[in-house]
Protein backbone atom coordinates (compact mmCIF):
# COMPACT_ATOMS: atom_id res chain seq x y z
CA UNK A 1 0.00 0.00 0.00
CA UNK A 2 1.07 3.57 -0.85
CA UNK A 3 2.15 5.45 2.31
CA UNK A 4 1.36 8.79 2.79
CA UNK A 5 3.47 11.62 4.19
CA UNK A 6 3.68 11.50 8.36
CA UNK A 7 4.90 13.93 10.99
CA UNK A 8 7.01 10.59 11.96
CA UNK A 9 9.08 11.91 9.03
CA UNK A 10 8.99 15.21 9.41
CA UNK A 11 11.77 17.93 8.69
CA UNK A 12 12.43 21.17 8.83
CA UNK A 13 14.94 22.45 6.22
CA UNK A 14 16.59 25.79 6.57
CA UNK A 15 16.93 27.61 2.94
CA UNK A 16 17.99 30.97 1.59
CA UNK A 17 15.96 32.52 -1.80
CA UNK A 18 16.37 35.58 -3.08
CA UNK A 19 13.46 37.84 -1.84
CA UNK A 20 12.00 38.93 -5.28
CA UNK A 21 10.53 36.23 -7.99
CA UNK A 22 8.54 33.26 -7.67
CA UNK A 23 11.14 31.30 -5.08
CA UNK A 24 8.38 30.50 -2.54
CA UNK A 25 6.18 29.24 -4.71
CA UNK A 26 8.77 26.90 -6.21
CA UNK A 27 9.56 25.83 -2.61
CA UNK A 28 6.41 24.42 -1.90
CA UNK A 29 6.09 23.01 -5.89
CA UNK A 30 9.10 21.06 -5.79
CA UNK A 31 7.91 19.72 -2.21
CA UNK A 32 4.46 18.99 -3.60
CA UNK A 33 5.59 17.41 -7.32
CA UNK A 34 7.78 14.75 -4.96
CA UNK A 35 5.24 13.38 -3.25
CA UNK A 36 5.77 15.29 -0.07
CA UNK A 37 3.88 17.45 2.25
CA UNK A 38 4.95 21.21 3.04
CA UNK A 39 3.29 21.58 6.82
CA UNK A 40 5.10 24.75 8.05
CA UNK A 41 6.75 28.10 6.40
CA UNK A 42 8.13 30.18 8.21
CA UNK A 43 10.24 33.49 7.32
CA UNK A 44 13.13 33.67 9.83
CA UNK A 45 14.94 37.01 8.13
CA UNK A 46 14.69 38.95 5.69
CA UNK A 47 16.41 41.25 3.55
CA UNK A 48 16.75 43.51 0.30
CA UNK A 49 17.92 40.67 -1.54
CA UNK A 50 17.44 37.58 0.50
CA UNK A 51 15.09 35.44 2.39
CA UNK A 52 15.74 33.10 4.93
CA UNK A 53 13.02 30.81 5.31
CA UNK A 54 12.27 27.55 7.37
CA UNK A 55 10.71 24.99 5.50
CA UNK A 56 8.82 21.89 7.46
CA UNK A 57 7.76 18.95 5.39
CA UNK A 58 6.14 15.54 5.80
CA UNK A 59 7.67 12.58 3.91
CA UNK A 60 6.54 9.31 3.72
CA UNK A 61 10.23 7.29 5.07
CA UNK A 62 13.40 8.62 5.47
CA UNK A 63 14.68 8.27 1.91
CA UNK A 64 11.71 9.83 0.54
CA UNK A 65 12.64 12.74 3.09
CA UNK A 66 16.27 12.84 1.69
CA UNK A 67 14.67 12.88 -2.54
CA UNK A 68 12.63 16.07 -1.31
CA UNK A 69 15.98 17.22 0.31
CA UNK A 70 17.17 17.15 -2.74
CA UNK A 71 14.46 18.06 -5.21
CA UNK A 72 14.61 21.70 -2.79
CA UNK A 73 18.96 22.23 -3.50
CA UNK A 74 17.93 21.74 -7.03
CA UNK A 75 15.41 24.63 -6.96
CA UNK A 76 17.59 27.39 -9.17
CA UNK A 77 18.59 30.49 -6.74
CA UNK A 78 18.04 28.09 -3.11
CA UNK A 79 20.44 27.83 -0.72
CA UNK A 80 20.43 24.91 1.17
CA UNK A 81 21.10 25.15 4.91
CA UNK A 82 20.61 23.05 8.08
CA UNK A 83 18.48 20.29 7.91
CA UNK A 84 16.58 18.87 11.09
CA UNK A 85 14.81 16.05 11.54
CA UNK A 86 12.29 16.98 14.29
CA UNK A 87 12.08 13.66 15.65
CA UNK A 88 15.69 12.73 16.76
CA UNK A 89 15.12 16.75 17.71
CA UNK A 90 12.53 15.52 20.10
CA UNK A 91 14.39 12.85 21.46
CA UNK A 92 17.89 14.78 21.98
CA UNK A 93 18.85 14.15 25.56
CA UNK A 94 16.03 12.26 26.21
CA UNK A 95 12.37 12.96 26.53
CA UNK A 96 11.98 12.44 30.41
CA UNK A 97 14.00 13.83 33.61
CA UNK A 98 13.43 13.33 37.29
CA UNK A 99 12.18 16.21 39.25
CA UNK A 100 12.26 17.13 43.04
CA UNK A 101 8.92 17.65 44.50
CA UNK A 102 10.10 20.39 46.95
CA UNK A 103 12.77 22.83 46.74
CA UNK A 104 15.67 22.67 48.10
CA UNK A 105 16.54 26.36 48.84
CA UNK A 106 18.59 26.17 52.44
CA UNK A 107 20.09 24.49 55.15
CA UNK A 108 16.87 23.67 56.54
CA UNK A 109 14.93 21.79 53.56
CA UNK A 110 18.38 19.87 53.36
CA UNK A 111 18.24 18.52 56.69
CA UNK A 112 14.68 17.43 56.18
CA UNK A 113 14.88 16.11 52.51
CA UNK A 114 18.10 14.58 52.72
CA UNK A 115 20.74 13.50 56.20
CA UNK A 116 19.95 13.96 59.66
CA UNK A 117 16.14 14.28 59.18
CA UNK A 118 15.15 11.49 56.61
CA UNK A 119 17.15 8.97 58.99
CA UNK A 120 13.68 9.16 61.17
CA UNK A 121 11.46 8.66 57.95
CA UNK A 122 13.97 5.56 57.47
CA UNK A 123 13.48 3.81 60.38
CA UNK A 124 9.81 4.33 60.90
CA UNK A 125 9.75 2.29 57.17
CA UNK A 126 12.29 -0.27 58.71
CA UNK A 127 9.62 -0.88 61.55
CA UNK A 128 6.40 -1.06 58.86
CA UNK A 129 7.61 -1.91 55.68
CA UNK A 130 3.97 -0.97 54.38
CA UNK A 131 4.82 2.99 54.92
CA UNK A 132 6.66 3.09 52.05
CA UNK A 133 3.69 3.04 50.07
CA UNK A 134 3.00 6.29 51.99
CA UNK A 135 6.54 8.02 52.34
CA UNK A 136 8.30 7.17 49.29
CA UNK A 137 7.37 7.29 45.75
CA UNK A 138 6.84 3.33 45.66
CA UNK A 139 2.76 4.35 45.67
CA UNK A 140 2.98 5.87 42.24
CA UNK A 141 5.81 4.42 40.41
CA UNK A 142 6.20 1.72 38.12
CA UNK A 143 9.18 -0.12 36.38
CA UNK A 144 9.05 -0.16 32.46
CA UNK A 145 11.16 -3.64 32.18
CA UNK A 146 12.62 -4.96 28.76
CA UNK A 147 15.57 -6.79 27.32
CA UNK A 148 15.12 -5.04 24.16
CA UNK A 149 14.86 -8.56 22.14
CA UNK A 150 11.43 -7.58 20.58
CA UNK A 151 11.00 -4.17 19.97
CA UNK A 152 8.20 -2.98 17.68
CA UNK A 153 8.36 -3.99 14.72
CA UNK A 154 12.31 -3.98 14.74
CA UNK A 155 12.96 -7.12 16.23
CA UNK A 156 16.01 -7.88 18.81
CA UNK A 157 17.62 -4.78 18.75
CA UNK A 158 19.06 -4.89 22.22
CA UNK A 159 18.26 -2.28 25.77
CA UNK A 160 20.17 0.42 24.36
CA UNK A 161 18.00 0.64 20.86
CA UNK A 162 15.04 -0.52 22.92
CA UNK A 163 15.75 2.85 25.44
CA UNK A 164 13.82 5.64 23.45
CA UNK A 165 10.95 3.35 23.09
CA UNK A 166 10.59 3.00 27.11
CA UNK A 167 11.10 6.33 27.68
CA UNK A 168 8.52 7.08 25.02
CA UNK A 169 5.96 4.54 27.74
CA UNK A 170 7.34 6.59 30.69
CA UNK A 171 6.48 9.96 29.16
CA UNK A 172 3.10 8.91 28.31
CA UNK A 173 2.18 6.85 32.11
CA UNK A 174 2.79 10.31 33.33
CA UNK A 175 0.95 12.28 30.26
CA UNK A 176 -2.25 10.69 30.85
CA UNK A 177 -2.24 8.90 34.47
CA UNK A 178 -0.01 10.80 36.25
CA UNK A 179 2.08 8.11 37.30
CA UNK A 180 6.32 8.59 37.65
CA UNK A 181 7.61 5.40 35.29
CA UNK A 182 10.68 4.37 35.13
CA UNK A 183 12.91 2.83 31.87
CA UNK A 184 15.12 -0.71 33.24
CA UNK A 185 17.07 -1.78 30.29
CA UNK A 186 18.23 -4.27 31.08
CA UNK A 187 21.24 -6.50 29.04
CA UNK A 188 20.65 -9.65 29.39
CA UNK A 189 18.59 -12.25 27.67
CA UNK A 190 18.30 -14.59 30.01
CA UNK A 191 15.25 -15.49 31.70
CA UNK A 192 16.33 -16.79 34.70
CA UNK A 193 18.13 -13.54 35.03
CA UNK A 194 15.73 -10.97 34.15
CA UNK A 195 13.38 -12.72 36.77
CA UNK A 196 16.23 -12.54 39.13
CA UNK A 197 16.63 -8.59 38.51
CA UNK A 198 12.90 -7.91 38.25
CA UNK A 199 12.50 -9.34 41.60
CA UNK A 200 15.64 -7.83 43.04
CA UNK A 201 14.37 -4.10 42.10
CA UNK A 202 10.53 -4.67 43.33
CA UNK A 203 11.23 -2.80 46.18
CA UNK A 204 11.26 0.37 44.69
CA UNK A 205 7.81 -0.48 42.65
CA UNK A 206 4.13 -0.27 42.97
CA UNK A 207 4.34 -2.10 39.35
CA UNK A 208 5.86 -3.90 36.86
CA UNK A 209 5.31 -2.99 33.21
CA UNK A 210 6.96 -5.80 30.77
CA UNK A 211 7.58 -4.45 27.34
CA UNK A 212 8.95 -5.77 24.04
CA UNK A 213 10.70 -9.23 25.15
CA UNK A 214 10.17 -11.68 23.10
CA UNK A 215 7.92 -14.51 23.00
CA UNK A 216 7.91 -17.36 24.15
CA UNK A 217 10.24 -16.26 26.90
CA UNK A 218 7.75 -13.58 27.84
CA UNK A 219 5.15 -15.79 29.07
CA UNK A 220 7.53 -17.70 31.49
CA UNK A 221 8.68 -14.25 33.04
CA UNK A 222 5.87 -12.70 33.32
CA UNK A 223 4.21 -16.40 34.94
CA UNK A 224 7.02 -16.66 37.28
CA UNK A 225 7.11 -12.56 38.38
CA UNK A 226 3.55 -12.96 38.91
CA UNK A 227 3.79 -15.86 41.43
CA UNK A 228 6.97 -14.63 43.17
CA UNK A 229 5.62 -10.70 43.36
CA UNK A 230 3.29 -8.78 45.76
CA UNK A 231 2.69 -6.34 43.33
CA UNK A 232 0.97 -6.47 40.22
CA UNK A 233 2.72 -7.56 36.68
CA UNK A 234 1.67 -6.34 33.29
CA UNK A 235 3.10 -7.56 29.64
CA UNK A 236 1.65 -4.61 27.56
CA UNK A 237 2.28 -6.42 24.37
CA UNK A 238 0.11 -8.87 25.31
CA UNK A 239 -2.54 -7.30 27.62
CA UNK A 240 -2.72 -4.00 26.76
CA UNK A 241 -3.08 -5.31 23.23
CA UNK A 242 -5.62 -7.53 24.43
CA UNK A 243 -7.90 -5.37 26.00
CA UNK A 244 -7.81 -2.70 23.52
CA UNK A 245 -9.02 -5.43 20.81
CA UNK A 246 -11.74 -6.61 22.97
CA UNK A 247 -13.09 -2.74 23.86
CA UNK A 248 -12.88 -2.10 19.46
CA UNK A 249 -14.71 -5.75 19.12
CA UNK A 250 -17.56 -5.01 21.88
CA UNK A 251 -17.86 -1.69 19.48
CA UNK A 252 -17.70 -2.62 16.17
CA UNK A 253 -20.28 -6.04 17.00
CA UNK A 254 -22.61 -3.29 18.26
CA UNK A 255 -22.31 -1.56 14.81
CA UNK A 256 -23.03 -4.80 13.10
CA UNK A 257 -25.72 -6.36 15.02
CA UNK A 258 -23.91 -9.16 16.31
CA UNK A 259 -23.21 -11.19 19.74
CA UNK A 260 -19.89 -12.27 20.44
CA UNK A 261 -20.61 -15.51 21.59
CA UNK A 262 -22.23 -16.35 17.99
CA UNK A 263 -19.35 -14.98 15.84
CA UNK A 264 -16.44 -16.85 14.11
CA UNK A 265 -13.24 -15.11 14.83
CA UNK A 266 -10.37 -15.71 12.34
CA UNK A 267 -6.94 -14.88 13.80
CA UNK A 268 -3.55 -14.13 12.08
CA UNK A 269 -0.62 -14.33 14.65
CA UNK A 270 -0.10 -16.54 17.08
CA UNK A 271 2.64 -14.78 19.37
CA UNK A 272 2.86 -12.99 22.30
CA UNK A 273 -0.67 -10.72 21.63
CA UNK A 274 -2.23 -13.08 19.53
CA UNK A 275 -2.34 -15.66 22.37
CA UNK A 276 -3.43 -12.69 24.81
CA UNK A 277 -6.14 -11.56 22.67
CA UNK A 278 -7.34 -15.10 22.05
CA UNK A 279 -7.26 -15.98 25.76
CA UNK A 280 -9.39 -12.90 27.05
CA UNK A 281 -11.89 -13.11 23.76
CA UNK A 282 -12.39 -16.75 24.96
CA UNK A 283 -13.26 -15.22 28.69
CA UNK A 284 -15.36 -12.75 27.19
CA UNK A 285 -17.85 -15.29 25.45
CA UNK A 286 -15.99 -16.19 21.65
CA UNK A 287 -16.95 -19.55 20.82
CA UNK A 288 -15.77 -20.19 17.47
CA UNK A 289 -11.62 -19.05 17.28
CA UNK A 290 -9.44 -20.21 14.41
CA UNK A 291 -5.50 -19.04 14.69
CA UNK A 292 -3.16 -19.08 11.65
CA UNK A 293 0.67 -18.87 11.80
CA UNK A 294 3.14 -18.91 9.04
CA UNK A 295 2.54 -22.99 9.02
CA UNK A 296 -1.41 -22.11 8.26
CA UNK A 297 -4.42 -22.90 10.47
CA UNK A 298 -3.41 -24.14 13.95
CA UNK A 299 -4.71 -27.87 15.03
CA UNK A 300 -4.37 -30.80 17.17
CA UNK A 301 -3.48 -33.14 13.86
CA UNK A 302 -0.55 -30.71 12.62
CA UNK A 303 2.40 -31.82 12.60
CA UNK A 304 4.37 -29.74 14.49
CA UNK A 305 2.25 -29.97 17.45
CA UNK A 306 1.67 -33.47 17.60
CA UNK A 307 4.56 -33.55 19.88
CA UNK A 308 4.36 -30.29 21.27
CA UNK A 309 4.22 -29.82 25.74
CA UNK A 310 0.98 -29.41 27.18
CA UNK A 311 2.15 -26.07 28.38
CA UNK A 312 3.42 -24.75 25.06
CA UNK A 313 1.43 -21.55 24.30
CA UNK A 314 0.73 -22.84 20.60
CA UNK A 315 -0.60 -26.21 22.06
CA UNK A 316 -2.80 -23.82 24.13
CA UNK A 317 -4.03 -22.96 20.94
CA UNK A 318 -5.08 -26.07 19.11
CA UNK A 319 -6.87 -27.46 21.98
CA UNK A 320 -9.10 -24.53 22.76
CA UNK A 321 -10.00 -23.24 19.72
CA UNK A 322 -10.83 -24.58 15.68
CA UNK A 323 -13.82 -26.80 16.74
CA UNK A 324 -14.85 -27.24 13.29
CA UNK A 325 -10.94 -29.00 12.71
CA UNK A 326 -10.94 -26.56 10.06
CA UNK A 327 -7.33 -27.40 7.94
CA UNK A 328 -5.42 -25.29 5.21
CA UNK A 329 -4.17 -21.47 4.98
CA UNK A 330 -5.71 -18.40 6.38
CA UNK A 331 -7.16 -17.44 3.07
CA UNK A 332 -9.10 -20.48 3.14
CA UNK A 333 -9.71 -20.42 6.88
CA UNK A 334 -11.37 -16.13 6.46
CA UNK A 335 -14.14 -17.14 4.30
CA UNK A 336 -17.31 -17.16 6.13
CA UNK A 337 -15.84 -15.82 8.91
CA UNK A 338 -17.56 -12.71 10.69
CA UNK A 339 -14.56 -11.32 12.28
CA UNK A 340 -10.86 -10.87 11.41
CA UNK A 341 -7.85 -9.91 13.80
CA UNK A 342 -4.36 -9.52 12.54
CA UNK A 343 -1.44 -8.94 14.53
CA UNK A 344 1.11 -10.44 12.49
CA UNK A 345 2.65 -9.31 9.24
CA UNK A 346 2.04 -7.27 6.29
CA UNK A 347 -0.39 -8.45 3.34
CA UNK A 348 -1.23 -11.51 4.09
CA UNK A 349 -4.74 -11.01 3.01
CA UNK A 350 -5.93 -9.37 -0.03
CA UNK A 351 -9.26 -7.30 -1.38
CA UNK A 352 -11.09 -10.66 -2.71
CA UNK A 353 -9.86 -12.82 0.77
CA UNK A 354 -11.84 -9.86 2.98
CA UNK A 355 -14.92 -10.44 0.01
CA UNK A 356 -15.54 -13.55 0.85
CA UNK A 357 -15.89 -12.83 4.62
CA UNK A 358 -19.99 -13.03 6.08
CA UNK A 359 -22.18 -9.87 5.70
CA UNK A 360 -21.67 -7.23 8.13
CA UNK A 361 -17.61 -8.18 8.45
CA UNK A 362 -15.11 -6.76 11.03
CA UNK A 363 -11.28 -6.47 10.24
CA UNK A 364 -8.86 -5.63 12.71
CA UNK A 365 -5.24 -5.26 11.03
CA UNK A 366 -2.83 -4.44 12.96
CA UNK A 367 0.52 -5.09 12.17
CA UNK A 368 2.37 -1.97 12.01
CA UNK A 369 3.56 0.05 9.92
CA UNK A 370 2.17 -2.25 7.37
CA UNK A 371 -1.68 -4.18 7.86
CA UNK A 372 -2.08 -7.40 6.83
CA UNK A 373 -4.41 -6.14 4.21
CA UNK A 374 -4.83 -2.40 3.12
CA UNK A 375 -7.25 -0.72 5.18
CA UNK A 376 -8.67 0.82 2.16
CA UNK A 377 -9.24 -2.26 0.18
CA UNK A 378 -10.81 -3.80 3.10
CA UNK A 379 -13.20 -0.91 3.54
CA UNK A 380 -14.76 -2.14 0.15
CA UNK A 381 -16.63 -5.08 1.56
CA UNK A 382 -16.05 -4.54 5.45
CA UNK A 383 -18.46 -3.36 7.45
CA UNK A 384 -15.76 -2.12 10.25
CA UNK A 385 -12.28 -2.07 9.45
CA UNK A 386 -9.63 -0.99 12.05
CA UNK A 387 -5.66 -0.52 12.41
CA UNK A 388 -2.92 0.23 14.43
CA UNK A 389 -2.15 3.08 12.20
CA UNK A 390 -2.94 6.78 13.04
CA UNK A 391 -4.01 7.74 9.74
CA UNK A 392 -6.90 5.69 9.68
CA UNK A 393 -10.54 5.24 11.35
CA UNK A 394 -10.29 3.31 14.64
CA UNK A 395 -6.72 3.29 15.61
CA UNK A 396 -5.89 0.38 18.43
CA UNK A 397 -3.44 1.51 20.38
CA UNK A 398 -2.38 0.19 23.75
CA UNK A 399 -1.73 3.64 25.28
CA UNK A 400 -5.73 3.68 25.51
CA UNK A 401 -5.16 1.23 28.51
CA UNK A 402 -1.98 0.83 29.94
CA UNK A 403 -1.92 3.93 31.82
CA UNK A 404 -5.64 4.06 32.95
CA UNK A 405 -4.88 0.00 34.19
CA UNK A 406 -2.35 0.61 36.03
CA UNK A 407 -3.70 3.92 37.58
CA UNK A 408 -6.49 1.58 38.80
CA UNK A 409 -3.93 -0.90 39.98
CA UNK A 410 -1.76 1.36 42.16
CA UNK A 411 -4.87 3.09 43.90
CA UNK A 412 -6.22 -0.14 44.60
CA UNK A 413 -2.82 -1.14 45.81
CA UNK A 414 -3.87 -4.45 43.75
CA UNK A 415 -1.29 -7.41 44.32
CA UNK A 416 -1.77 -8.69 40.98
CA UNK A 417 -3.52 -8.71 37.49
CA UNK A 418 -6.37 -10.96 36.84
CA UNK A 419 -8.51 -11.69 33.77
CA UNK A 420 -11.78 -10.34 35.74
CA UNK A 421 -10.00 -6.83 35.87
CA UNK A 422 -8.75 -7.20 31.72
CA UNK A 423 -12.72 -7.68 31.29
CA UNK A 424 -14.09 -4.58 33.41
CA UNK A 425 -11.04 -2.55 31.47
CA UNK A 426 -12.24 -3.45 28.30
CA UNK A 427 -15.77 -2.94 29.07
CA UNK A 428 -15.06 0.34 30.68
CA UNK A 429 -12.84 1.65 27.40
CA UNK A 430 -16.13 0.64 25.03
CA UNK A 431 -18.54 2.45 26.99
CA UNK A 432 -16.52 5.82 26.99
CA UNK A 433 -18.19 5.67 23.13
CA UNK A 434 -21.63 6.67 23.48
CA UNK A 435 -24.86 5.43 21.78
CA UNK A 436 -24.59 8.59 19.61
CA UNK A 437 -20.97 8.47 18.63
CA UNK A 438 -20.59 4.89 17.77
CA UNK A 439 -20.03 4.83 14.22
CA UNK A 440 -18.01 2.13 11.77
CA UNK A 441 -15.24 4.91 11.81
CA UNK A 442 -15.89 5.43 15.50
CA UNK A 443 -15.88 2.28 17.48
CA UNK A 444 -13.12 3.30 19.89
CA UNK A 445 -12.15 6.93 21.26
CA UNK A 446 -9.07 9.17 21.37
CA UNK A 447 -6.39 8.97 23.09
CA UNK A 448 -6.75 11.94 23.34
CA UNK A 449 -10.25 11.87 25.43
CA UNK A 450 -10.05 13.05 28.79
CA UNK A 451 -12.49 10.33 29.77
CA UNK A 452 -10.37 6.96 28.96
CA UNK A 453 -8.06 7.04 31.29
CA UNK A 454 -10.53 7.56 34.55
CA UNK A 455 -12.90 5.24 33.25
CA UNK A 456 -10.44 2.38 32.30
CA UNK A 457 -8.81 3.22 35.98
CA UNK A 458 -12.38 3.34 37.77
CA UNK A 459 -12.86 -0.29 36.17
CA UNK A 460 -9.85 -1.63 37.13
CA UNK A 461 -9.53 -0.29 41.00
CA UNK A 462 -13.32 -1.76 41.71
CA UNK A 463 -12.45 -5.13 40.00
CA UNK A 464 -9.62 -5.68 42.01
CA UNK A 465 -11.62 -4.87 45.42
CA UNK A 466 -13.98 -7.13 44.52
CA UNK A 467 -11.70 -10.19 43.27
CA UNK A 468 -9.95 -9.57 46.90
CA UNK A 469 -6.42 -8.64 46.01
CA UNK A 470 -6.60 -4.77 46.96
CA UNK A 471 -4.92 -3.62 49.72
């Protein structure tokens, strides 16, 4: 699918023209006739003879950036100056800092922030562990964990590649819950170790957020945190991904009419989210799952799992879901199905594989940057299509939950996650759409709505008082 221009690839270009003629105008041509975008144009000084003008453009990748880049030095008259991309701009030095919440302005707010005074605040934790929920800033923090082995769509890339991405998750737990997150790289791949170091730096942590480690290792951590922790653990890939998909699927089955315990789900992806959104569709009433993989449909007969442990995730799979036995490729597997739900790789479906799908069809793809079928060839027979992309109707995207869910779970002082709190997220992130609003290119809100995050964290705190694990 053709991509169009993004702020993701945005630049600002810094150009001298001569200040009489048609130079302006050929600016914003040449940006135009290259496929490009001009968004900003602004005239920074100005003379007899010369203008110096900042330029800011969308392009659809970085090379197609560089090509406009280019097309603009060739413009007869331009000077070309300094180019910026305004992303790595945002992200020089960082994008989140640590703040003090008093000042420190003399002797005396020294000797109660810091040595002899917080000796007392010390020991009265050292005699009731619990205070530190009240004295320190356990009660609203929460540890961003990864080992940088699956980040994005970029694959193992390390901690050190994976860093801008969890400081990205910090800056928006504080953005829209309020809540001080911190980025633990950490460089090891190890599970045994990273379970080790998790459980080592719980002290300091109301939460654990587990992002981008790869599957299948990410089940066993997060399994083993969860039984050796007092405080609640959260894989985002898998949950927040999870709950998202349900919230859009309550939604877009209201738009069509439909119950979702008398649909036929066909999934693409069966990895760390696919198996999370599989699991809590199955608790919230889906009868009739089939998953694909690159191998095709997933079932007890394959041969792959014949063999495969009880435990495995993918053996999971086969025994709780196809009961038709349906056989064969995910082409074959989407016809007749009501509902579709990528999260696995780009165009594995096409315009005539989404046609064959029942009346009143849902498509979720949501592999990113790319769908597993364009969103506006599915839109031709779909009754609700959806993406992970935010240039398209009904965007899924996990920062719709994560913070409100664990806003919920810290005032709730929740030991733990459970599937009963997933549900009453989900259920709470549908109803922020109203009757009026719900649309097939409105079936989930904003992130931008002021009401998500309350309502997603109102869910979650009463869910965990009434499954018992609130403090």
């Amino acid at each position: 699918m053709a991509t169009a221009p993004s702020v993701s690839y945005s630049m600002t270009i810094r150009l001298e023209v001569p200040a009489s003629g048609t130079s302006v105008s050929q600016l914003t041509t040449a940006v135009e006739s290259s496929g490009g975008s001009v968004t900003g144009l602004d005239v920074t000084a100005s003379g007899h003879e010369k203008l110096r003008i900042d330029v800011t453009i969308a392009a659809s990748s970085t090379s197609h950036a560089d090509q406009i880049v280019q097309r603009l030095r060739d413009v007869e008259g331009v000077v070309l100056g300094k180019v910026s991309d305004r992303t790595f701009l945002m992200h020089l030095g960082g994008k989140i800092e640590m703040a003090s919440k008093h000042p420190i302005r003399n002797r005396d707010d020294l000797s109660m922030v810091y040595t002899p005074g917080v000796a007392r605040v010390c020991m009265a934790i050292a005699q009731n562990p619990e205070d530190a929920r009240r004295l320190t800033i356990k009660r609203n923090s929460v540890a961003v964990v990864t080992d940088g082995s699956a980040v994005l769509g970029l694959g193992n890339i390390g901690p050190k590649a994976a860093l801008p991405v969890m400081e990205g998750k910090a800056a928006l737990f504080k953005r829209f819950a309020g809540i001080d997150a911190w980025p633990l790289c950490l460089d090891t791949q190890d599970t045994d170790a990273i379970v080790e170091i998790v459980k080592a730096i719980a002290p300091g942590f109301a939460g654990i957020n587990l992002e981008d480690i790869s599957a299948p290792r990410c089940f066993e951590i997060e399994a083993r945190l969860r039984e050796a922790l007092d405080i609640p653990v959260f894989h985002d890939d898998q949950h927040g991904t999870a709950i998202v998909v349900l919230a859009s699927l309550t939604n877009a089955l209201r738009v069509v009419g439909k119950s979702i315990d008398g649909v036929r789900v066909v999934m693409s992806g069966a990895g760390a989210a696919g198996t999370a959104i599989l699991r809590l569709l199955i608790a919230a009433g889906v009868k009739n799952a089939v998953v694909a993989d690159i191998h095709g449909v997933v079932h007890a007969g394959r041969a792959d799992l014949v063999d495969a442990a009880p435990e495995s995730a993918l053996r999971w799979i086969a025994d709780n879901t196809n009961p038709e036995n349906l056989t064969g490729t995910l082409k074959e597997a989407v016809a007749g199905a009501d509902v579709f739900i990528g999260v696995s790789a780009p165009d594995v479906l096409a315009g005539e594989d989404v046609a064959t799908m029942a009346e009143g069809a849902i498509v979720f793809a949501l592999a990113n940057p790319d769908p597993e079928v364009d969103p506006a060839v599915a839109r031709e027979t779909a009754a609700v299509v959806a993406t992970g992309r935010s240039d398209f109707p009904n965007q899924i995207n996990n920062v719709l939950v994560f913070p409100g869910v664990f806003r919920g779970l810290l005032d709730a002082q929740s030991r733990t996650v459970t599937t009963s709190m997933m549900l009453a997220a989900a259920q709470a992130l549908a109803d922020v759409v109203t009757s009026d609003e719900l649309n097939p290119n409105y079936i989930i809100p904003s992130v931008f709505n002021d009401k998500v995050a309350g309502a997603v964290a109102g869910a979650v705190r009463d869910a965990a008082r009434a499954a018992g694990v609130a403090s």
